[in-house]
Structure formats: structure tokens, C-alpha cells
N, C-alpha and C. Protein backbone atom coordinates (compact mmCIF):
# COMPACT_ATOMS: atom_id res chain seq x y z
N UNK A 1 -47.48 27.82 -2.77
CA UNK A 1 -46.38 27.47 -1.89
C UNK A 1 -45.37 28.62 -1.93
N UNK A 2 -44.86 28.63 -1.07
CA UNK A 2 -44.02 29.93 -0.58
C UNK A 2 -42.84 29.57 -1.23
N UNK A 3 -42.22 30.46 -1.12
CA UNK A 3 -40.57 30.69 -1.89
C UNK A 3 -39.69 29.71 -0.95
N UNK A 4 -39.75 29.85 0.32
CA UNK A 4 -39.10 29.42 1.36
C UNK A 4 -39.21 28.15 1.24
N UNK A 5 -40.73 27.75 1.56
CA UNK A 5 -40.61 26.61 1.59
C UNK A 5 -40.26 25.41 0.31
N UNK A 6 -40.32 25.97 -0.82
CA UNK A 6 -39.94 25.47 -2.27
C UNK A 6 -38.11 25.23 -1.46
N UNK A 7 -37.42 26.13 -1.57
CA UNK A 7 -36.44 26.35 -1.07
C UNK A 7 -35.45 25.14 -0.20
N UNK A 8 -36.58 25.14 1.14
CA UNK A 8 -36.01 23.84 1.87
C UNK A 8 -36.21 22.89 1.40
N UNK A 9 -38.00 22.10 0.65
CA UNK A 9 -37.83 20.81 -0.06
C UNK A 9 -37.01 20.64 -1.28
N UNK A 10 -36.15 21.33 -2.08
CA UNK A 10 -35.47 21.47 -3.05
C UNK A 10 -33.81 21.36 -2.14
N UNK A 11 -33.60 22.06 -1.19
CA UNK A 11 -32.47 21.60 0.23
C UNK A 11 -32.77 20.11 0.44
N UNK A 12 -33.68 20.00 0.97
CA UNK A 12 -33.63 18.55 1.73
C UNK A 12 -33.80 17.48 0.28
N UNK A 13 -34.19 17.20 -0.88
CA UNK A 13 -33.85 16.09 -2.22
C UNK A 13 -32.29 16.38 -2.45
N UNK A 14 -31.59 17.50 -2.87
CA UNK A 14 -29.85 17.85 -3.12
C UNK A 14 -29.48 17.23 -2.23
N UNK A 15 -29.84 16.98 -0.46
CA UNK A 15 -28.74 16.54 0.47
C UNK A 15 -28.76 15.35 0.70
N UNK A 16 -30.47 14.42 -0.09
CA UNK A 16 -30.65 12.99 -0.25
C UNK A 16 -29.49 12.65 -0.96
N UNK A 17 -29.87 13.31 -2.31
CA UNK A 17 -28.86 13.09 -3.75
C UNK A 17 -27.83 12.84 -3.54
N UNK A 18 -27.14 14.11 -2.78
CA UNK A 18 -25.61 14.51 -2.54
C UNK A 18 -25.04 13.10 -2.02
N UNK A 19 -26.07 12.56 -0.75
CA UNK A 19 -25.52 11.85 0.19
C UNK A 19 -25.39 10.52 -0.35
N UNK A 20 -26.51 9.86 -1.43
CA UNK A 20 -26.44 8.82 -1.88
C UNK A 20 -25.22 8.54 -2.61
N UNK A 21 -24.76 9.40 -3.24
CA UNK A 21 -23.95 9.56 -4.20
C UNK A 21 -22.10 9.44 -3.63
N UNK A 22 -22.24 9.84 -2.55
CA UNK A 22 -20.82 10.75 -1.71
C UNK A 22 -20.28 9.35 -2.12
N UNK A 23 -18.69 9.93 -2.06
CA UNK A 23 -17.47 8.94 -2.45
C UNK A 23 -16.50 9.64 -1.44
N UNK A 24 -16.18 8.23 -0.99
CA UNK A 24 -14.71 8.58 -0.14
C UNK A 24 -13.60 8.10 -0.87
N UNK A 25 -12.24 7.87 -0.53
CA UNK A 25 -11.19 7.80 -0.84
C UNK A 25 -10.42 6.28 0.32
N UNK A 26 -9.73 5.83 -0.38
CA UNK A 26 -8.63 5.03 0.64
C UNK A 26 -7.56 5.24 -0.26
N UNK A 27 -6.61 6.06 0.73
CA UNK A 27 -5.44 6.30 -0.39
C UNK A 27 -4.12 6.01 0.54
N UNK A 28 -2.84 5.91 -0.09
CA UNK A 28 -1.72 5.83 1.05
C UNK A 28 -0.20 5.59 -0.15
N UNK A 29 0.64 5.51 -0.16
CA UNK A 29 2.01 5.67 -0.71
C UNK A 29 2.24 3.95 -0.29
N UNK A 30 3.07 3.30 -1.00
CA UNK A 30 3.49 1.67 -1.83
C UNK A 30 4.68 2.35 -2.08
N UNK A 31 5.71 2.12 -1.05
CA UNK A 31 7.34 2.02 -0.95
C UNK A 31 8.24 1.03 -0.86
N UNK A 32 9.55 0.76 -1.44
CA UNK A 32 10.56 -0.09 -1.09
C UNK A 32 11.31 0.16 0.17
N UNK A 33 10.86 -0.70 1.14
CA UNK A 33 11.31 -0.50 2.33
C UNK A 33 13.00 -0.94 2.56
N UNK A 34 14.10 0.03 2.45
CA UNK A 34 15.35 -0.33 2.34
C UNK A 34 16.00 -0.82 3.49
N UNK A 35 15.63 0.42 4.34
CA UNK A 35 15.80 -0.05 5.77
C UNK A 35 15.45 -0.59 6.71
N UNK A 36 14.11 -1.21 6.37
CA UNK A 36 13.48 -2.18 6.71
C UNK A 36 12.62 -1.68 8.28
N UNK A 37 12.53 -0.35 8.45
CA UNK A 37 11.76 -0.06 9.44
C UNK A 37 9.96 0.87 9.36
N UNK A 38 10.06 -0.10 8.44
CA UNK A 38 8.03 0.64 7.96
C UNK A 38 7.71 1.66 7.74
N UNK A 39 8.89 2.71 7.68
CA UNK A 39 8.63 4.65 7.23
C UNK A 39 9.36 4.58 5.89
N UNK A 40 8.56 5.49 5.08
CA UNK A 40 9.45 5.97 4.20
C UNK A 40 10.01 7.03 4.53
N UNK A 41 11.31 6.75 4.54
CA UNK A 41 12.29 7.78 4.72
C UNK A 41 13.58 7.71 3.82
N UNK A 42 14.61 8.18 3.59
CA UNK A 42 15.54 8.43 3.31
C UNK A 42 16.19 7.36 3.30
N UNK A 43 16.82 6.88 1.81
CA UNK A 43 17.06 6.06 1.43
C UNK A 43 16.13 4.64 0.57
N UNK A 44 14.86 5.23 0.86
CA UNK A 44 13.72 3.96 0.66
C UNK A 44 13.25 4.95 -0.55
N UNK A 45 12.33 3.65 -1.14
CA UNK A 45 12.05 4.82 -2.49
C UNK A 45 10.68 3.99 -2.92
N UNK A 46 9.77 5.07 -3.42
CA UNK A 46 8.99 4.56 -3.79
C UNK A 46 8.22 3.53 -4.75
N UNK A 47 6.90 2.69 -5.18
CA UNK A 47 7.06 1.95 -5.71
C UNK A 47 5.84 1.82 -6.80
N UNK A 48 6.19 2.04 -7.74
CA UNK A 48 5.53 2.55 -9.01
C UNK A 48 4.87 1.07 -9.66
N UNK A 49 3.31 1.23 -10.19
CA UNK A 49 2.97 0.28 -10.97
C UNK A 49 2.47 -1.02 -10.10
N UNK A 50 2.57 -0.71 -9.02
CA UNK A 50 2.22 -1.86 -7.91
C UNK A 50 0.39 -1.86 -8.10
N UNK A 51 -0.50 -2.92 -8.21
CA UNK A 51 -1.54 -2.79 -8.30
C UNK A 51 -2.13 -3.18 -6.92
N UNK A 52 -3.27 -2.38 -6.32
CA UNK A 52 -4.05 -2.15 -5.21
C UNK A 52 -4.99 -2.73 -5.45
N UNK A 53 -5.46 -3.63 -4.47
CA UNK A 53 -6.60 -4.50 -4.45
C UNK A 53 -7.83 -4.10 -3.68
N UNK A 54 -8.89 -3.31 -3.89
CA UNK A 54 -9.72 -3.58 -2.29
C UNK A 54 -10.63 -4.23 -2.67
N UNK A 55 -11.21 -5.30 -1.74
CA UNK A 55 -12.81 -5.53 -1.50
C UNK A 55 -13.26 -5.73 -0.99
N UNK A 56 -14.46 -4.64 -0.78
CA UNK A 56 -15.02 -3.87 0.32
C UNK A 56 -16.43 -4.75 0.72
N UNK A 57 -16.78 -4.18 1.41
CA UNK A 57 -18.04 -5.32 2.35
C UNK A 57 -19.79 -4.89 1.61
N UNK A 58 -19.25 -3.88 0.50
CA UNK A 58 -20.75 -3.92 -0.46
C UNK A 58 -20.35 -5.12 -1.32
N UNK A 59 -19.65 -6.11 -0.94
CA UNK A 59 -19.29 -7.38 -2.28
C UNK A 59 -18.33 -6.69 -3.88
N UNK A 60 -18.32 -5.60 -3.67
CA UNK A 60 -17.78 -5.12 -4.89
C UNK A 60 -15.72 -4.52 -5.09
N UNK A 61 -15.20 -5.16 -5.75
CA UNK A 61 -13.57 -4.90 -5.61
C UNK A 61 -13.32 -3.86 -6.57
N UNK A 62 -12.46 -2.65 -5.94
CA UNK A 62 -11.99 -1.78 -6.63
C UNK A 62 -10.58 -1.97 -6.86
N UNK A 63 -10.33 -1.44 -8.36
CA UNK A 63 -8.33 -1.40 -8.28
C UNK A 63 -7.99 -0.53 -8.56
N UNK A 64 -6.59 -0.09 -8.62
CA UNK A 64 -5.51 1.02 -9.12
C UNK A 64 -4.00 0.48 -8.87
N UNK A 65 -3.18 0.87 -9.97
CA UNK A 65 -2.31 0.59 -9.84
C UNK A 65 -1.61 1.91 -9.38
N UNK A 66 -0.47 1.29 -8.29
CA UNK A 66 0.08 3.08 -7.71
C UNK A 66 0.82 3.46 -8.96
N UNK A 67 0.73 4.66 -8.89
CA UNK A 67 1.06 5.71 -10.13
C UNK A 67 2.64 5.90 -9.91
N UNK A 68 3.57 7.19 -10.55
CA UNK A 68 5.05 7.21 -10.82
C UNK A 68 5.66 7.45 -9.45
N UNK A 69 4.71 8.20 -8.60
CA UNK A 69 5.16 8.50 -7.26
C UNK A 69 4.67 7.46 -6.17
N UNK A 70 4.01 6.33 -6.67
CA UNK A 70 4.18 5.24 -5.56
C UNK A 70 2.91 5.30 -4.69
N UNK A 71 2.18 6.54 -5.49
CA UNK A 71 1.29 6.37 -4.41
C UNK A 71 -0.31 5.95 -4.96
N UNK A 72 -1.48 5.60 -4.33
CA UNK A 72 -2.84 5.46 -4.97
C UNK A 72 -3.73 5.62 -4.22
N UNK A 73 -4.91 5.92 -4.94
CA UNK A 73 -6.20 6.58 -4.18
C UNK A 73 -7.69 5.57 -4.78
N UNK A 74 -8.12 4.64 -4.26
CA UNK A 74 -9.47 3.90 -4.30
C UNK A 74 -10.53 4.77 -4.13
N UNK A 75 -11.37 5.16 -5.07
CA UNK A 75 -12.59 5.68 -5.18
C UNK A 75 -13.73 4.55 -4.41
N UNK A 76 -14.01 4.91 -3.00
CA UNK A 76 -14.94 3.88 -2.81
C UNK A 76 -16.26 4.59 -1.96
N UNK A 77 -17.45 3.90 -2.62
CA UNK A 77 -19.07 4.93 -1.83
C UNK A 77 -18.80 5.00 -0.38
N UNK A 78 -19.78 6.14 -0.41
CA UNK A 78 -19.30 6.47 1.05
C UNK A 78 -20.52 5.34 2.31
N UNK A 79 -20.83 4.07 1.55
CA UNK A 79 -22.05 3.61 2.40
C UNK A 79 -21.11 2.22 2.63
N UNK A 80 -19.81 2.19 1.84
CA UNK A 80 -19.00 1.24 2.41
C UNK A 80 -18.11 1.54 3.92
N UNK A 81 -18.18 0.44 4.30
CA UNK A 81 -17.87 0.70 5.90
C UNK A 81 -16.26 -0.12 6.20
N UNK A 82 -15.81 -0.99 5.38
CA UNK A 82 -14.19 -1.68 5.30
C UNK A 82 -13.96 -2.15 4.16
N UNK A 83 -12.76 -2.45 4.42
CA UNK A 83 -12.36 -2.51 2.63
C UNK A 83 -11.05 -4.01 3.33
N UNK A 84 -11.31 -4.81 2.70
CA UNK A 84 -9.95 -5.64 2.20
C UNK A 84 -8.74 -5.47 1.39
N UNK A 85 -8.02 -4.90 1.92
CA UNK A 85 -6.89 -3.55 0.57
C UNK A 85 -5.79 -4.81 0.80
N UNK A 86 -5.57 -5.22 -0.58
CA UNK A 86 -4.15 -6.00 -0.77
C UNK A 86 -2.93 -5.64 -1.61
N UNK A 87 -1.91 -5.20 -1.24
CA UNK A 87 -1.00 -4.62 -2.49
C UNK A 87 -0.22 -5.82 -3.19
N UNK A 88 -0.20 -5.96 -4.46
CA UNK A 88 0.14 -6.92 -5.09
C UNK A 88 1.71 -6.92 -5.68
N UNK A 89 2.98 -6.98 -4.55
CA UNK A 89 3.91 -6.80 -4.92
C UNK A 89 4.56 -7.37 -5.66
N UNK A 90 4.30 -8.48 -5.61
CA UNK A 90 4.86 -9.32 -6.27
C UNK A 90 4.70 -9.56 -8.20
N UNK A 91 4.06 -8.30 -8.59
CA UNK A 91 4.22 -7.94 -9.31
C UNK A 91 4.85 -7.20 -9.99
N UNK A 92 5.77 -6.93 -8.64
CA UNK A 92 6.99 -6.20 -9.14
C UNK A 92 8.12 -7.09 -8.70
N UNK A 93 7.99 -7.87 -8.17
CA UNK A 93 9.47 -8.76 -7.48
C UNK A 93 9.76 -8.55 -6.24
N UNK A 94 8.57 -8.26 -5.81
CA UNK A 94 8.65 -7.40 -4.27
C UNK A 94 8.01 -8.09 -3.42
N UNK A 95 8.43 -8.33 -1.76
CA UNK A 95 7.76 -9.09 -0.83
C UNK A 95 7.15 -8.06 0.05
N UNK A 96 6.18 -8.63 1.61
CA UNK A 96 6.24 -7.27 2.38
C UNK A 96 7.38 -6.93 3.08
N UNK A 97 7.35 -5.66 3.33
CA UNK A 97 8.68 -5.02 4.42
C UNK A 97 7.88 -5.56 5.89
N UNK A 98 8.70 -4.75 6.93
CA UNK A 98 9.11 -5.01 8.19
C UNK A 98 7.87 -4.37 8.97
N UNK A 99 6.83 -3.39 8.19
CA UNK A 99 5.71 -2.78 8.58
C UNK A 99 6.04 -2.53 10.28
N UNK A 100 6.83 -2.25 10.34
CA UNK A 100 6.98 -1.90 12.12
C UNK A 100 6.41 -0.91 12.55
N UNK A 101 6.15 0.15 11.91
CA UNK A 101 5.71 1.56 12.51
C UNK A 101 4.69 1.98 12.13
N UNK A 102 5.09 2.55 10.80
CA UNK A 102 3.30 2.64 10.22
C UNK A 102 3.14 2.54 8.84
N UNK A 103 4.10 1.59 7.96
CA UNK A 103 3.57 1.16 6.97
C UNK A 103 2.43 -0.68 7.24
N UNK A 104 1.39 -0.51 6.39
CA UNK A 104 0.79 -1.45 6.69
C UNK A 104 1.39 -2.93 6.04
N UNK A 105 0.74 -4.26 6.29
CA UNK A 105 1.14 -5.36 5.54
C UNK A 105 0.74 -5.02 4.33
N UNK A 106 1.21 -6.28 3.21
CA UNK A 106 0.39 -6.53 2.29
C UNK A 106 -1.08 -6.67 2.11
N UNK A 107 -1.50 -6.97 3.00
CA UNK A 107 -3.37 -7.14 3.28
C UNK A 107 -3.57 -6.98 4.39
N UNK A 108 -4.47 -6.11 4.66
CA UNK A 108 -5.27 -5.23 5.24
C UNK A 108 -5.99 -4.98 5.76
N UNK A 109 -7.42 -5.00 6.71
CA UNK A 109 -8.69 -4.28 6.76
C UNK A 109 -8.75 -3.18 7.24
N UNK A 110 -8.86 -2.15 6.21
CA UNK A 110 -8.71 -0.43 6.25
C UNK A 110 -10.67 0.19 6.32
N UNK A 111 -11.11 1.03 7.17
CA UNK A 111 -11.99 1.73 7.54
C UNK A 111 -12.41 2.99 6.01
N UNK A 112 -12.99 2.62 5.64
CA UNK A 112 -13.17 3.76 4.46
C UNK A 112 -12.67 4.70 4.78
N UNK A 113 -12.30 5.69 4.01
CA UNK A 113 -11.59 6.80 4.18
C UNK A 113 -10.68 7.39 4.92
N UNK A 114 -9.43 6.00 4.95
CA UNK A 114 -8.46 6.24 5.67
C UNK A 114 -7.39 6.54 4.45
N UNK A 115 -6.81 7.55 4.77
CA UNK A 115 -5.91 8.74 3.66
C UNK A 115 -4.58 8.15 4.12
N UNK A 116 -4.09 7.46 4.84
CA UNK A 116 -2.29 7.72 4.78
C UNK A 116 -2.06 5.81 5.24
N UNK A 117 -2.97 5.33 4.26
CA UNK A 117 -2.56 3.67 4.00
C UNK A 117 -1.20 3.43 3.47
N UNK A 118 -0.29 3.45 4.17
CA UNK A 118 1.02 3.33 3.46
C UNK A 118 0.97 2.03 3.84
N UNK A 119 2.40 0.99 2.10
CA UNK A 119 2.70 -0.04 2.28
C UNK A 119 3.71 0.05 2.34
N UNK A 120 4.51 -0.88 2.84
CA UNK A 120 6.23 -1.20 3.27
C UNK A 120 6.31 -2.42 2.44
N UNK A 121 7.18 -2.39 1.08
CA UNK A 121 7.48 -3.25 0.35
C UNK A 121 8.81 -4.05 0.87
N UNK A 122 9.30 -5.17 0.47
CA UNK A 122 11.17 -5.72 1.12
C UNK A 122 11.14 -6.74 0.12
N UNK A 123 12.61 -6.96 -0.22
CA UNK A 123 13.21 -8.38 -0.85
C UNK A 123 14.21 -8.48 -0.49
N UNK A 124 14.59 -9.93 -0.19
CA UNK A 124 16.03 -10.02 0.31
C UNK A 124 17.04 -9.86 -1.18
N UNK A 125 16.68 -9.53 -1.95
CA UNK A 125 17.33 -9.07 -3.51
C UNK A 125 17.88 -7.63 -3.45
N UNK A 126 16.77 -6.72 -2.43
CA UNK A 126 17.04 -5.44 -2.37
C UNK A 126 18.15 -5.35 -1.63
N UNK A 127 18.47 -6.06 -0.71
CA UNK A 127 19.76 -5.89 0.25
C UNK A 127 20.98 -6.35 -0.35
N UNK A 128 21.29 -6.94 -1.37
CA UNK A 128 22.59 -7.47 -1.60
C UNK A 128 22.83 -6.85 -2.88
N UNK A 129 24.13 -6.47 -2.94
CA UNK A 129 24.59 -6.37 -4.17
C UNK A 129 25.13 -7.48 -4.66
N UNK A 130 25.04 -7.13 -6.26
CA UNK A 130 24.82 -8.04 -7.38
C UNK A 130 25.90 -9.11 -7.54
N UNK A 131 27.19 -8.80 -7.13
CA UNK A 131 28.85 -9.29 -7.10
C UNK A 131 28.91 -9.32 -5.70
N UNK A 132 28.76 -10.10 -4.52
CA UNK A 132 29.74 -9.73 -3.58
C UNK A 132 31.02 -10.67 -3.40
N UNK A 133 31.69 -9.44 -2.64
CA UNK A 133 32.86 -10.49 -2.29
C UNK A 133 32.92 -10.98 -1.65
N UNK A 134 33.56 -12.33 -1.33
CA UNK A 134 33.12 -13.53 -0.71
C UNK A 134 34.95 -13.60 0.01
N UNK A 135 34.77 -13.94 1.40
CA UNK A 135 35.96 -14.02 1.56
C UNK A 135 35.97 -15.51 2.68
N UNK A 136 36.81 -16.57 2.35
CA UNK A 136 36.93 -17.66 3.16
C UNK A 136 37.81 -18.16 3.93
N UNK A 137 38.14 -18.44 4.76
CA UNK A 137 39.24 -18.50 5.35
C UNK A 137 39.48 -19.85 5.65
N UNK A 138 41.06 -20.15 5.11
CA UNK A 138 41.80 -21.53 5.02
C UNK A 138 42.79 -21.44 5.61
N UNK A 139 42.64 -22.48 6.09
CA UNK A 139 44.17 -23.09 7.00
C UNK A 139 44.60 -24.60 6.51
N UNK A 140 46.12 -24.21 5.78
CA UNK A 140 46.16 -25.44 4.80
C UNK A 140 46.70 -26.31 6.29
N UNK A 141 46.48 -27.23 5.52
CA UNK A 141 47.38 -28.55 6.76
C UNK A 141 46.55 -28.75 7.60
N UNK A 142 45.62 -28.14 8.26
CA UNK A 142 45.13 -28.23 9.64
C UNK A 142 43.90 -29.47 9.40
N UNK A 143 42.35 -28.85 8.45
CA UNK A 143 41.59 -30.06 8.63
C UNK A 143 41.74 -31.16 6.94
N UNK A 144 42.17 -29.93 6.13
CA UNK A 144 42.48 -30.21 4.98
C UNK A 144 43.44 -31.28 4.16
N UNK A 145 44.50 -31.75 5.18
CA UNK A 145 45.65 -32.31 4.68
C UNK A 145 46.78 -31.27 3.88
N UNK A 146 46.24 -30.50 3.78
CA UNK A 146 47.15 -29.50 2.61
C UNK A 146 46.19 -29.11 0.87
N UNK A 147 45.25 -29.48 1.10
CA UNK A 147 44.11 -29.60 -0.18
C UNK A 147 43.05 -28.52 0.51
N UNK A 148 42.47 -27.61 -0.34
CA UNK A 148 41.67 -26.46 -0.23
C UNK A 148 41.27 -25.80 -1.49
């Protein structure tokens, strides 16, 4: 047998191998949505320790929890074709945000190897500060009798 042809059948088993093997990614950034309009932008901040759910349509669930910068990446084969991605905020005290633009819900059905799965986190906790002042307005005498 020729050099060549050793060559290509030794090509064509590597690109079986390669292919059986290939891994894609589903990755995307898990933010506190401040402003409540589904981008992270300025003022919103990211959200660390949030754990990522997928499970994908080979029957098998992958996790990660997003890392310090909020963001995470699912190692999933490349013969999976959707994924069920759920972010589990509420493991942080967190509900979903307003997902208006292009952060996604809490749950999902993401296409394998979609790279910029962002989540939009919200709590109505995040909007209020801790003390507010409360201001009421009385009019003695009127429904009160003079008692308020």
C-alpha cells in the first residue's frame, strides 16, 4: 500500500474520531438586572455563584455554577441538538429580570452552541433601599376628628 493512500485512511479514522468526540459550548453572562431592561449595562452587575442547569435532548443534564465574573460555559457533545438551560437564582435571592432585549428568562431552550446566553436576574429587594423615608400626609380635624 502506498504512502498516500495509508495517509488518507489514517485522514478519514482522525476525522471519524475527531467528530465523535467534538464538544461545543453553551455559554452566556448571569447579571443583576438593575435597570430592569435585559442588557447588562452600566449600573447592573454581575452575578456570581448562580448555578446553570442544562438538559439536553441526549437525556443527560450538565451544570456549572457562574464563576466571579458572572459568567458560564456548559461543555456539551456536539451530537446534542437543544439544551433546557435553567439559571437557578434563587439561590442567590434572586428572581428573573425584565429579559426585554436580549437577556434570556430563567429557562430556556438554547440550540447547542449558542455563546452569548445571557441571563437578566431582578428582585424587588434590589430596588429599595434598606431605611426609606416614608412620608404621610395629615390633615388634623378633617377625617380624623383631631386624632392621627
Amino acid at each position: 500500500m502506498s504512502n498516500h493512500k495509508r495517509l488518507v485512511k489514517l485522514s478519514a479514522v482522525l476525522l471519524i474520531a475527531t467528530s465523535t468526540f467534538a464538544i461545543v459550548d453553551i455559554s452566556g453572562t448571569v447579571f443583576k438586572d438593575f435597570d430592569n431592561d435585559g442588557l447588562l449595562n452600566n449600573g447592573d452587575s454581575v452575578a456570581p455563584a448562580v448555578p446553570i442547569i442544562a438538559t439536553c435532548d441526549d437525556g443527560q443534564t450538565y451544570t456549572q455554577n457562574t464563576g466571579a465574573d458572572g459568567k458560564y460555559s456548559l461543555t456539551i457533545p456536539a451530537t446534542v441538538k437543544k439544551c433546557r438551560v435553567e439559571a437557578k437564582a434563587d439561590a442567590i435571592g434572586m428572581g428573573d429580570g425584565m429579559n426585554a432585549a436580549s437577556g434570556a428568562p430563567l429557562v430556556d431552550f438554547v440550540e447547542n452552541g449558542a455563546t452569548s446566553h445571557d441571563i437578566s436576574l431582578g428582585s424587588a429587594a434590589s430596588y429599595c433601599q434598606p431605611n426609606p423615608d416614608v412620608v404621610m400626609a395629615a390633615m388634623p380635624g378633617y377625617f380624623t376628628k383631631g386624632k392621627y
